[in-house]
PDB file of N, CA and C in Angstrom:
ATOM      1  N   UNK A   1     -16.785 -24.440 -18.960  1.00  0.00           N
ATOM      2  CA  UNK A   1     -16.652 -23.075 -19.434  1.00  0.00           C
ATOM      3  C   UNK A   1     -15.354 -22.976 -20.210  1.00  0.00           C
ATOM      4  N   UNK A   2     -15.643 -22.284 -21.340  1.00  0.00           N
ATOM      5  CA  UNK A   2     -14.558 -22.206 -22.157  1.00  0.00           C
ATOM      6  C   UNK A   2     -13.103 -20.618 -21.511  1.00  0.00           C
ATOM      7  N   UNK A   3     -12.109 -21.083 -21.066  1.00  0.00           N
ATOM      8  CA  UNK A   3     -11.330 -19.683 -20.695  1.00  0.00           C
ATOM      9  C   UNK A   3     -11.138 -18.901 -21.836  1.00  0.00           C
ATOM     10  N   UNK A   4     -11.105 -19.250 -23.270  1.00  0.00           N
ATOM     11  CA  UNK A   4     -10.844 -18.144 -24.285  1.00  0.00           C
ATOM     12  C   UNK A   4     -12.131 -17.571 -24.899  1.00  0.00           C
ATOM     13  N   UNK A   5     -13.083 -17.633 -23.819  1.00  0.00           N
ATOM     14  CA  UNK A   5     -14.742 -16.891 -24.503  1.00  0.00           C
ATOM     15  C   UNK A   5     -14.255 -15.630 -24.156  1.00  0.00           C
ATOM     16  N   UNK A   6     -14.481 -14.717 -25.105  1.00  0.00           N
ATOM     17  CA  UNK A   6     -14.609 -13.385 -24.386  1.00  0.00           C
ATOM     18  C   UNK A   6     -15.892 -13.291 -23.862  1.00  0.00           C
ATOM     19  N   UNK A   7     -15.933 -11.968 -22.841  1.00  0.00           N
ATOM     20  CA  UNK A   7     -17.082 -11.650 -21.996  1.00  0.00           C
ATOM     21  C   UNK A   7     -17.337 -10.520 -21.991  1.00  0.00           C
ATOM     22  N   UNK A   8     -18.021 -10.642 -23.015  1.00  0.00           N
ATOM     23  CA  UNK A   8     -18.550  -8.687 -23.212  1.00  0.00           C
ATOM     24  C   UNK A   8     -17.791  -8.103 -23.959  1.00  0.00           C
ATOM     25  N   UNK A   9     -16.600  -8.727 -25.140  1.00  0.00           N
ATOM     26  CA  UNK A   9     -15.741  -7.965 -25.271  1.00  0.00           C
ATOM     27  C   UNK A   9     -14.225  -7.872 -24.379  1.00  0.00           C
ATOM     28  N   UNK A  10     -14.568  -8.223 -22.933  1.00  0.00           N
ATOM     29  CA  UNK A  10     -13.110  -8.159 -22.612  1.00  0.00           C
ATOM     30  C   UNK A  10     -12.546  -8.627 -22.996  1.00  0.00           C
ATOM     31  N   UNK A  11     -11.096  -7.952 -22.923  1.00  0.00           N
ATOM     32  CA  UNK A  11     -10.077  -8.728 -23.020  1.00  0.00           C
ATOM     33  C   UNK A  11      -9.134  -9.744 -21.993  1.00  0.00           C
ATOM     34  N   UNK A  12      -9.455 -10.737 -22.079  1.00  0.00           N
ATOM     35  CA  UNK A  12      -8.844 -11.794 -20.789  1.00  0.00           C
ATOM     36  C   UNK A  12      -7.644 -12.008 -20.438  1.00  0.00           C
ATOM     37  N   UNK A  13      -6.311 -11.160 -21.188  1.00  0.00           N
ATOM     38  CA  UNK A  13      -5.281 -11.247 -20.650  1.00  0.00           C
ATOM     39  C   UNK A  13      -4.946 -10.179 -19.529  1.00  0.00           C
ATOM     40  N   UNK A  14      -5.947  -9.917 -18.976  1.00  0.00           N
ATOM     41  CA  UNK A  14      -5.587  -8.865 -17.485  1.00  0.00           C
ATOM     42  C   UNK A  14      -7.071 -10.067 -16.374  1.00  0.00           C
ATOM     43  N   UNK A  15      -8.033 -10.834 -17.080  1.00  0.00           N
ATOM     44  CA  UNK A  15      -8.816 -11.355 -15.973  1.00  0.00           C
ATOM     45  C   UNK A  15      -7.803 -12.506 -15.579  1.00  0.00           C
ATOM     46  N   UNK A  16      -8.325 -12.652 -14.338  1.00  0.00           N
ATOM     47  CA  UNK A  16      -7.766 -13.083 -12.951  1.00  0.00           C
ATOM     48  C   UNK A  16      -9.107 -14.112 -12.195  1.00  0.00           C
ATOM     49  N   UNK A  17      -9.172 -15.678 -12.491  1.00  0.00           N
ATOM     50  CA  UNK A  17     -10.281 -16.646 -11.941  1.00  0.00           C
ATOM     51  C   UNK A  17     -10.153 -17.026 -10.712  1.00  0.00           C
ATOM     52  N   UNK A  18     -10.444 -16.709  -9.630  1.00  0.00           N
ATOM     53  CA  UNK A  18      -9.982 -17.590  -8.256  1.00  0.00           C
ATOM     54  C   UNK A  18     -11.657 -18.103  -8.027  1.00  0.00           C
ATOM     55  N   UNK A  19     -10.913 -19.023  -6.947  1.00  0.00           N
ATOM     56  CA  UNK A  19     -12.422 -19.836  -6.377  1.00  0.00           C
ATOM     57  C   UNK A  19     -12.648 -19.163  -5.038  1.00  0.00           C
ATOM     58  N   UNK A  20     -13.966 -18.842  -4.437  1.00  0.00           N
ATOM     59  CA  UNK A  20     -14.058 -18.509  -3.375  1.00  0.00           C
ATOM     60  C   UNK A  20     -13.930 -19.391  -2.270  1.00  0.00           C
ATOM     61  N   UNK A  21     -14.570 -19.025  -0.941  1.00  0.00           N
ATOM     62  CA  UNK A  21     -14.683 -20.353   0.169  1.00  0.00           C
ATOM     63  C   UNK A  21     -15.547 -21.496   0.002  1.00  0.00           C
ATOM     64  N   UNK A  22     -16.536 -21.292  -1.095  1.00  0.00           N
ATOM     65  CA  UNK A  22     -17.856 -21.723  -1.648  1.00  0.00           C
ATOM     66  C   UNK A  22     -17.385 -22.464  -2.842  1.00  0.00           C
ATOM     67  N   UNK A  23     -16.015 -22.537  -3.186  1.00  0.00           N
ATOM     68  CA  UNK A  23     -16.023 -23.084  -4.522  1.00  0.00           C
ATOM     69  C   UNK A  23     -16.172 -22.588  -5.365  1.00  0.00           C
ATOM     70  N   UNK A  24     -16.877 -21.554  -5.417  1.00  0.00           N
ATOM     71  CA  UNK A  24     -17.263 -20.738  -6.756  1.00  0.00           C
ATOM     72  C   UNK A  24     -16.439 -20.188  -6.897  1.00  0.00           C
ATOM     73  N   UNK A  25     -16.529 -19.845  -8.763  1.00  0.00           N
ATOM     74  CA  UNK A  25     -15.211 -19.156  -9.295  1.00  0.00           C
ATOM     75  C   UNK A  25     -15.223 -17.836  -9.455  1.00  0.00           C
ATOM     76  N   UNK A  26     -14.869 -16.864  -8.812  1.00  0.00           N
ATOM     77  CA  UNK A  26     -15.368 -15.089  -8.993  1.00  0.00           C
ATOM     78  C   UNK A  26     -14.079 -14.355 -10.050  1.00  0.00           C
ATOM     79  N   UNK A  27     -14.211 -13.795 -10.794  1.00  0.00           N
ATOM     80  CA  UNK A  27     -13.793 -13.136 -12.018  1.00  0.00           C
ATOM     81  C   UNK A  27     -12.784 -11.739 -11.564  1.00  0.00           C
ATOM     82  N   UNK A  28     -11.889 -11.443 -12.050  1.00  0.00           N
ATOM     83  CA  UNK A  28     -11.144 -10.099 -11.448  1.00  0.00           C
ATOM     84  C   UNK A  28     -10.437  -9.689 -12.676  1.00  0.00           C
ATOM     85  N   UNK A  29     -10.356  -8.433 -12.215  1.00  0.00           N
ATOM     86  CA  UNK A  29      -9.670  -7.821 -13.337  1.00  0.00           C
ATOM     87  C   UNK A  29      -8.517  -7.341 -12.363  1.00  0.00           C
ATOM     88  N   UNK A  30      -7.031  -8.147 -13.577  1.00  0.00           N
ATOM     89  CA  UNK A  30      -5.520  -7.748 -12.413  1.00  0.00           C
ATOM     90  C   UNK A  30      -5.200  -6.031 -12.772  1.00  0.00           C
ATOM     91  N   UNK A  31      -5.435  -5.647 -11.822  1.00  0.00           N
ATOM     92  CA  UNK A  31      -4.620  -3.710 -12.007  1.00  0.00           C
ATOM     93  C   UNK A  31      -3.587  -3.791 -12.258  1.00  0.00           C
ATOM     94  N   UNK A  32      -2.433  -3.940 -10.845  1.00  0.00           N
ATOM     95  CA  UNK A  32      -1.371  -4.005 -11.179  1.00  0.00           C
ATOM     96  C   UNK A  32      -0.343  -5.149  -9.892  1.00  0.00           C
ATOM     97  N   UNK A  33       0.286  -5.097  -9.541  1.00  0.00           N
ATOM     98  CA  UNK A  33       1.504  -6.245  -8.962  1.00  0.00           C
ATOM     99  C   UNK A  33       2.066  -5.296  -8.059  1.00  0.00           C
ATOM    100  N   UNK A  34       1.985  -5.334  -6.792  1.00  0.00           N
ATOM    101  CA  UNK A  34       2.981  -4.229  -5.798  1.00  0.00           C
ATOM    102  C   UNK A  34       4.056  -5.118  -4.874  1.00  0.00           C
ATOM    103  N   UNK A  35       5.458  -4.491  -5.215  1.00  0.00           N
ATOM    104  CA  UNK A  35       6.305  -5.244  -4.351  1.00  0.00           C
ATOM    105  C   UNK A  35       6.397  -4.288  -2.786  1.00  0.00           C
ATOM    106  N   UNK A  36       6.687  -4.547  -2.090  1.00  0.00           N
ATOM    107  CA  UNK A  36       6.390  -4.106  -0.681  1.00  0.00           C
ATOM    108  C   UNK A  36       7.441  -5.206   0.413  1.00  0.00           C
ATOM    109  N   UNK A  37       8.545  -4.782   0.836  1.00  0.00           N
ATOM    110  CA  UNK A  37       9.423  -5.470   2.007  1.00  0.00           C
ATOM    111  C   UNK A  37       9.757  -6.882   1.094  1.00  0.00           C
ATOM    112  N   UNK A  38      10.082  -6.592  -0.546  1.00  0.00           N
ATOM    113  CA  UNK A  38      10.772  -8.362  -0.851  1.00  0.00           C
ATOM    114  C   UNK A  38       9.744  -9.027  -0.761  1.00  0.00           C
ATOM    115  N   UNK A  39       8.257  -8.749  -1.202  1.00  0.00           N
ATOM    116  CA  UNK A  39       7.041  -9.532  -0.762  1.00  0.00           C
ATOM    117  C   UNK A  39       6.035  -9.321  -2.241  1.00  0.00           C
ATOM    118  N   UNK A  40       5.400  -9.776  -2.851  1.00  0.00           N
ATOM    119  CA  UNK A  40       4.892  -9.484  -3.951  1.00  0.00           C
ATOM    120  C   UNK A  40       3.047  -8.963  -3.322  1.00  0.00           C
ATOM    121  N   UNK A  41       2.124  -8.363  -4.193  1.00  0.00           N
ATOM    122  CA  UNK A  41       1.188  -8.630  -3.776  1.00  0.00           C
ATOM    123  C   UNK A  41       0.109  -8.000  -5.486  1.00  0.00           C
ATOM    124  N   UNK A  42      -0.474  -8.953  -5.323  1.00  0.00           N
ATOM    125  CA  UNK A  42      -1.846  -7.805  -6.849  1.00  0.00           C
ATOM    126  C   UNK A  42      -3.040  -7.794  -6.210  1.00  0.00           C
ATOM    127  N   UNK A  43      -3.041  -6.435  -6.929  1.00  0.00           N
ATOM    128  CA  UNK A  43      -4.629  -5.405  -6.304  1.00  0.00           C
ATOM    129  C   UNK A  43      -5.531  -6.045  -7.709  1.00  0.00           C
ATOM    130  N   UNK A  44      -6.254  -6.691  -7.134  1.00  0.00           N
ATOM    131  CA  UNK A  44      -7.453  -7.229  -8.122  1.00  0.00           C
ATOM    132  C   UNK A  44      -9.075  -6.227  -7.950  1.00  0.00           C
ATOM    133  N   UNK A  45      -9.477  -6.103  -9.174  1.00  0.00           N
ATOM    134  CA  UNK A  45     -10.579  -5.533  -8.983  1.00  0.00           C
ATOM    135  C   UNK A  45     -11.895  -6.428  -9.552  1.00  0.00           C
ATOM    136  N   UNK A  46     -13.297  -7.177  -8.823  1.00  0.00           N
ATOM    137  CA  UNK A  46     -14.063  -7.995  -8.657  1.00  0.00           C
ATOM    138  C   UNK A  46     -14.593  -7.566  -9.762  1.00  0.00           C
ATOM    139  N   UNK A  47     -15.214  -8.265 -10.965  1.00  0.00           N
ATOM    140  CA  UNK A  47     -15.978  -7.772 -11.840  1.00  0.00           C
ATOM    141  C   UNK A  47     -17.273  -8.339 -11.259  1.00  0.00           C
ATOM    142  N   UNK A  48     -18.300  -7.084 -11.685  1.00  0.00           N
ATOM    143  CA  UNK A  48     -19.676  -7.509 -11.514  1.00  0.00           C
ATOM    144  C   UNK A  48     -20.038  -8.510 -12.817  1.00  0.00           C
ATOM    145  N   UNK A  49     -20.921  -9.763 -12.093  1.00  0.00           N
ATOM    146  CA  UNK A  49     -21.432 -10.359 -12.933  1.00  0.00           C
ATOM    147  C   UNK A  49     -22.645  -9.512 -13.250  1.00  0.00           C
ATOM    148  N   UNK A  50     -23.386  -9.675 -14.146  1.00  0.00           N
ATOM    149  CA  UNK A  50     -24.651  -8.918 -15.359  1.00  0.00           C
ATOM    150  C   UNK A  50     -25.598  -9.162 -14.199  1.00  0.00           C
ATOM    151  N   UNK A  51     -26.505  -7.776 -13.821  1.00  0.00           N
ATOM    152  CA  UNK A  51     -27.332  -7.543 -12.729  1.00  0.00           C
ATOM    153  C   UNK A  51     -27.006  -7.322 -11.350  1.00  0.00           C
ATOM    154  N   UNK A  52     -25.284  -7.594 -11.114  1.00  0.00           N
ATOM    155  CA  UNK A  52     -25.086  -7.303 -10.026  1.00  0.00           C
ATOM    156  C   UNK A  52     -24.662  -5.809  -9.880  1.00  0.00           C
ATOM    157  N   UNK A  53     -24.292  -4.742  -9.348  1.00  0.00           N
ATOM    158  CA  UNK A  53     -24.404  -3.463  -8.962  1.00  0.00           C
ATOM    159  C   UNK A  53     -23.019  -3.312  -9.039  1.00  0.00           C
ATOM    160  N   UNK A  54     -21.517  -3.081  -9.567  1.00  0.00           N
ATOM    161  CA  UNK A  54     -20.150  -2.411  -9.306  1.00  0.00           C
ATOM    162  C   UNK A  54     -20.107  -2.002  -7.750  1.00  0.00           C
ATOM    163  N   UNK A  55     -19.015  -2.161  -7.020  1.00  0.00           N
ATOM    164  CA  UNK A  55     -19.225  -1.924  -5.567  1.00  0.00           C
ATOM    165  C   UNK A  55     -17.484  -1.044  -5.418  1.00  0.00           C
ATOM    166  N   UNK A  56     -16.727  -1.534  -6.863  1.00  0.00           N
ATOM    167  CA  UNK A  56     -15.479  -0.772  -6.894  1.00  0.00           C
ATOM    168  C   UNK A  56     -14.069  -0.871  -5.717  1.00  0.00           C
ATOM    169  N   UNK A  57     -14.207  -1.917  -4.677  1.00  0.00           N
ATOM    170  CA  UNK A  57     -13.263  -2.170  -3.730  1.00  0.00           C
ATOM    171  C   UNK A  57     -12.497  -3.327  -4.443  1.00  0.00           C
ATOM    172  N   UNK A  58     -11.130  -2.627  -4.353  1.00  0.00           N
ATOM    173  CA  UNK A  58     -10.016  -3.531  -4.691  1.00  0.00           C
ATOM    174  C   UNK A  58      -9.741  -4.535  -3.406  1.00  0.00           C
ATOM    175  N   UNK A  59      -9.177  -6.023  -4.292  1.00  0.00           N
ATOM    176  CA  UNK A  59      -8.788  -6.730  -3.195  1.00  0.00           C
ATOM    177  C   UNK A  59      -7.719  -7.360  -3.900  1.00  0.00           C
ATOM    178  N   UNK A  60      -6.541  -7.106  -2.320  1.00  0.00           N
ATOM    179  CA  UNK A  60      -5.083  -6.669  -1.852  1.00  0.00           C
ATOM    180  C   UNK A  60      -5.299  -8.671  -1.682  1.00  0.00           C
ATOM    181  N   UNK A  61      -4.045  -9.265  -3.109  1.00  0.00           N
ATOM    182  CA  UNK A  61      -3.499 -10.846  -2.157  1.00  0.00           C
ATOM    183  C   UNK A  61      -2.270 -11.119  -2.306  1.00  0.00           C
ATOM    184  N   UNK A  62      -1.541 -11.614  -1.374  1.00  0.00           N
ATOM    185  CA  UNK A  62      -0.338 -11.903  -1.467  1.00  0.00           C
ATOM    186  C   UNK A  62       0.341 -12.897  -2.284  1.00  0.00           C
ATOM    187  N   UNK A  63       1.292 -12.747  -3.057  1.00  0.00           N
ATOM    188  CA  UNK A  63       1.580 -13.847  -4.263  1.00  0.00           C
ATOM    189  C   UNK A  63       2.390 -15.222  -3.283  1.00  0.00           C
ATOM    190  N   UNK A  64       2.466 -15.988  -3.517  1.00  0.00           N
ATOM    191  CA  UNK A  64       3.105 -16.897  -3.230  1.00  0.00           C
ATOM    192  C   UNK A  64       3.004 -18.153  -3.973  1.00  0.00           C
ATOM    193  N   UNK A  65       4.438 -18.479  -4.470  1.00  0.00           N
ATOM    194  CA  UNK A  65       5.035 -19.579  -5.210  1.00  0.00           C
ATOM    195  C   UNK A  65       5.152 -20.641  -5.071  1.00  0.00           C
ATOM    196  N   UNK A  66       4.380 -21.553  -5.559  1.00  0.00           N
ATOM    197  CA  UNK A  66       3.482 -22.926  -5.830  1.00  0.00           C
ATOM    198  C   UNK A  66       4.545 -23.557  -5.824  1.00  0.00           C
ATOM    199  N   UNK A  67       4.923 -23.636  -7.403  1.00  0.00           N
ATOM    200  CA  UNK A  67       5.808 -24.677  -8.038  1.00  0.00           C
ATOM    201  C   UNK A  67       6.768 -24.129  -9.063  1.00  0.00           C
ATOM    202  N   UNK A  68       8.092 -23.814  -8.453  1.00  0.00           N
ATOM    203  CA  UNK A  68       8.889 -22.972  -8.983  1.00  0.00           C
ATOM    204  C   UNK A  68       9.529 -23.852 -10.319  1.00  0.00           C
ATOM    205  N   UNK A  69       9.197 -24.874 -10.538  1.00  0.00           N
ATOM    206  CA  UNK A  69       9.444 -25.539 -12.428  1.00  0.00           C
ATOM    207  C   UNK A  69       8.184 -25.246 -13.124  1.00  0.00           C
ATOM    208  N   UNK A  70       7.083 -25.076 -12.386  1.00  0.00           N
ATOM    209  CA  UNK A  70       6.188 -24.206 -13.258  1.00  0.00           C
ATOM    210  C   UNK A  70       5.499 -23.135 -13.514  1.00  0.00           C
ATOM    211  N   UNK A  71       6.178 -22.444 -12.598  1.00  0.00           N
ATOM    212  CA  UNK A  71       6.297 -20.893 -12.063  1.00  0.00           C
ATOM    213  C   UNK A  71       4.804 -20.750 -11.770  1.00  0.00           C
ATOM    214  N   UNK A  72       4.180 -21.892 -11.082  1.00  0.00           N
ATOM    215  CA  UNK A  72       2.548 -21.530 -10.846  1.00  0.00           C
ATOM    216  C   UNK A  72       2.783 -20.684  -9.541  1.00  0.00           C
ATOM    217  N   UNK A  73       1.762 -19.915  -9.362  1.00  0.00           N
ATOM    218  CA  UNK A  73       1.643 -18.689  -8.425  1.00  0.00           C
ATOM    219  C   UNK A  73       0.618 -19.105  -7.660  1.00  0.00           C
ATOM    220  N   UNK A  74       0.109 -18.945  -6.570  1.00  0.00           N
ATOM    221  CA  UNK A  74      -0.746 -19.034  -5.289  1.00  0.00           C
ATOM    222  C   UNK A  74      -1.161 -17.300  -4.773  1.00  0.00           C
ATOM    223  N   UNK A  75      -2.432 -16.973  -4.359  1.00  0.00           N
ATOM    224  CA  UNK A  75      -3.023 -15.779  -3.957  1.00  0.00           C
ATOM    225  C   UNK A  75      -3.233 -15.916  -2.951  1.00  0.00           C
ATOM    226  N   UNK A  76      -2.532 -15.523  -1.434  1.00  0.00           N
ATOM    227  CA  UNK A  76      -3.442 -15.702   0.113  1.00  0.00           C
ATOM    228  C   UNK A  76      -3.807 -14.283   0.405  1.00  0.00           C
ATOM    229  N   UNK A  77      -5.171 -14.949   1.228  1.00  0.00           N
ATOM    230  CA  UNK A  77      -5.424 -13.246   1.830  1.00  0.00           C
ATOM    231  C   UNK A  77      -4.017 -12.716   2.685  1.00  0.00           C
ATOM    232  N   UNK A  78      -4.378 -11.579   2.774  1.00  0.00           N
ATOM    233  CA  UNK A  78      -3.596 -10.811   4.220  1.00  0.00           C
ATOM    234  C   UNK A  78      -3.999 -10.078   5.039  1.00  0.00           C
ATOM    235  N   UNK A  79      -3.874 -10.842   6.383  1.00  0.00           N
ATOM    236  CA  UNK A  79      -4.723 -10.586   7.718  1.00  0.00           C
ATOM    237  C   UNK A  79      -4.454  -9.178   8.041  1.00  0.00           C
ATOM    238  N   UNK A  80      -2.779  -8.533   7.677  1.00  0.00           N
ATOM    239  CA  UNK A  80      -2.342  -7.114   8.434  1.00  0.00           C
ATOM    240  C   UNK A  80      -2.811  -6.121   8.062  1.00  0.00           C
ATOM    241  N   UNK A  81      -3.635  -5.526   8.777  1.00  0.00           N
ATOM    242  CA  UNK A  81      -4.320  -3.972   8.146  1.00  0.00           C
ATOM    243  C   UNK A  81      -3.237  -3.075   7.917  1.00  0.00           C
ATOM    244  N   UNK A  82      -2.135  -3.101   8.613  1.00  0.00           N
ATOM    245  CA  UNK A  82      -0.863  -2.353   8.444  1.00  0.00           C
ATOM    246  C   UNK A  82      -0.761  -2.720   6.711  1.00  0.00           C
ATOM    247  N   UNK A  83      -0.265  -3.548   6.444  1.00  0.00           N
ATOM    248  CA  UNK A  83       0.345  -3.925   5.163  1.00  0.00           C
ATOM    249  C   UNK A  83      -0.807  -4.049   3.796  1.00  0.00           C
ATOM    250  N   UNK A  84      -1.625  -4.128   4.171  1.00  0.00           N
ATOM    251  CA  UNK A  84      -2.587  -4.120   3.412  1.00  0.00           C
ATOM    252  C   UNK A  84      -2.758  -2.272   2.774  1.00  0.00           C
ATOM    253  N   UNK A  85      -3.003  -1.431   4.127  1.00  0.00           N
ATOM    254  CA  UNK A  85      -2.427  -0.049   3.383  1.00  0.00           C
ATOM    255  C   UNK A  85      -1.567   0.810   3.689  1.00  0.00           C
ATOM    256  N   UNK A  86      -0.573  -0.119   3.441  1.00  0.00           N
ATOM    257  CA  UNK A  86       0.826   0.299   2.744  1.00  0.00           C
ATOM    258  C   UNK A  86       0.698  -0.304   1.176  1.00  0.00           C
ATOM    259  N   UNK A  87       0.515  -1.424   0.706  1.00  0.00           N
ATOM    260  CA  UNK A  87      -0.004  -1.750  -0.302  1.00  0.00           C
ATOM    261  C   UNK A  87      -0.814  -0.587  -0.998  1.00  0.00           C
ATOM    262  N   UNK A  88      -2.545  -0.325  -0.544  1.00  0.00           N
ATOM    263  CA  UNK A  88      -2.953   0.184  -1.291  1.00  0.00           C
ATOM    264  C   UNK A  88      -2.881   1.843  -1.795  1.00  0.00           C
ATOM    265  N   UNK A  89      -1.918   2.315  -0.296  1.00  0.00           N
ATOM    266  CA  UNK A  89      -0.818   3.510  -0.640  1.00  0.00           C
ATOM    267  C   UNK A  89      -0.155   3.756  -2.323  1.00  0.00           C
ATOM    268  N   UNK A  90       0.473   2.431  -1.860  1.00  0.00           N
ATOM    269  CA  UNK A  90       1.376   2.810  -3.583  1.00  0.00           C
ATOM    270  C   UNK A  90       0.420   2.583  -4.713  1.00  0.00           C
ATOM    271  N   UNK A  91      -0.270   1.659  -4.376  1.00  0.00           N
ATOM    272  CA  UNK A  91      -1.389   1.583  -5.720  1.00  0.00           C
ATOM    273  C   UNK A  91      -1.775   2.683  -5.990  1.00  0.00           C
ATOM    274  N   UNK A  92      -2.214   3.429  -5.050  1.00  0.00           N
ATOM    275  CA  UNK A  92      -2.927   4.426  -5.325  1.00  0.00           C
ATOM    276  C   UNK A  92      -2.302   5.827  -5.828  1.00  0.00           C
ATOM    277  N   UNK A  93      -0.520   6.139  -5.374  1.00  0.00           N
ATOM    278  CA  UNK A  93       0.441   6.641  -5.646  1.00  0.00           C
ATOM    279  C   UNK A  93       0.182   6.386  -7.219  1.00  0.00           C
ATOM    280  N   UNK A  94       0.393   5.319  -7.237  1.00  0.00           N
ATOM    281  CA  UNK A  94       0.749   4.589  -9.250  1.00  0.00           C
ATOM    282  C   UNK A  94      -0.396   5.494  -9.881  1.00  0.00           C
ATOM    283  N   UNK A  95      -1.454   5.273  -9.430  1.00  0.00           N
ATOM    284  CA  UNK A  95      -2.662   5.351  -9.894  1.00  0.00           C
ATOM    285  C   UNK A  95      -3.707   6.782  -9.819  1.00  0.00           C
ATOM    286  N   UNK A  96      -2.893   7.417  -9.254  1.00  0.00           N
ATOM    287  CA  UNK A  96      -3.670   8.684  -9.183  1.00  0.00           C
ATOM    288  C   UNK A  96      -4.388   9.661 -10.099  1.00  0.00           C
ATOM    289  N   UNK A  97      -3.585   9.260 -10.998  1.00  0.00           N
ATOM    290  CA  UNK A  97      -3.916   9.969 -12.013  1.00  0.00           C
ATOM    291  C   UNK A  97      -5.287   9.190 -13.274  1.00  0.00           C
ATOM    292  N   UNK A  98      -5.578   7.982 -13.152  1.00  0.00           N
ATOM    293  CA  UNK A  98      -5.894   6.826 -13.993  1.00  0.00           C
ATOM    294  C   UNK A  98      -7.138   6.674 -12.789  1.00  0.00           C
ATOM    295  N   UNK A  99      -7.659   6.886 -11.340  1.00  0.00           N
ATOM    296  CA  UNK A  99      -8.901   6.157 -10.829  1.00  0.00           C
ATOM    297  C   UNK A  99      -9.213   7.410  -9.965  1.00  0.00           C
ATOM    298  N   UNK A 100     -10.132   7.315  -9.579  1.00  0.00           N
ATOM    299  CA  UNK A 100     -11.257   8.466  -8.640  1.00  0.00           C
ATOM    300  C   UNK A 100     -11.309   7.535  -7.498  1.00  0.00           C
ATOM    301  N   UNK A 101     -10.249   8.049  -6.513  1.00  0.00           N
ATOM    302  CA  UNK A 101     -10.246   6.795  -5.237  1.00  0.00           C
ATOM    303  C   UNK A 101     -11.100   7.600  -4.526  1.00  0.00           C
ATOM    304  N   UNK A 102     -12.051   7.061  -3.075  1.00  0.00           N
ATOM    305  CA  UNK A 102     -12.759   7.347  -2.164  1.00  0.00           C
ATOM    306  C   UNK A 102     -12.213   7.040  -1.270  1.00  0.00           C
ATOM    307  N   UNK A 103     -11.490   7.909   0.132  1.00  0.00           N
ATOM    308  CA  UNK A 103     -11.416   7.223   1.249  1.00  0.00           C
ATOM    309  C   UNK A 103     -12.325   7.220   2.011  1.00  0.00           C
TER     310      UNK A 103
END
């Protein structure tokens, strides 16, 4: 797969490729970057692939630093429901005005 195809028109300097547990590679679109306690974290939003249904839940991962001569970055989940929304608090602070959140 080519990374500079566009897809539909997007624009790929906000998509975000991770691999799942399966290997497979699932597609995201980066919102934005929340710092929280000296801790980094980005709220990614899952793009539907063509026929699948929008389901609209952001997912909260923690940044962590690979290889600081090549400033590669690492995404882990995060187990703490505490911190997770406190996270999606401020996102949503940022964002209030820009998304139609559902609690």
């Amino acid at each position: 797969m080519n990374d500079n195809e566009n897809y539909e028109g997007e624009d790929l300097d906000n998509i975000v490729i991770l691999n799942d547990e399966d290997g497979n590679e699932v597609r995201f679109e980066f919102l934005d970057l929340v710092e929280l306690d000296d801790e980094e974290y980005v709220v990614l939003l899952p793009i539907a692939e063509e026929g699948e249904e929008e389901e609209g839940e952001v997912v909260i991962l923690k940044v962590e630093d690979v290889d600081e001569e090549s400033d590669e970055e690492s995404y882990v989940s995060v187990d703490d429901e505490e911190t997770l929304n406190k996270v999606f608090e401020i996102f949503k602070e940022k964002f209030k005005d820009d998304f139609d959140f559902v609690d």
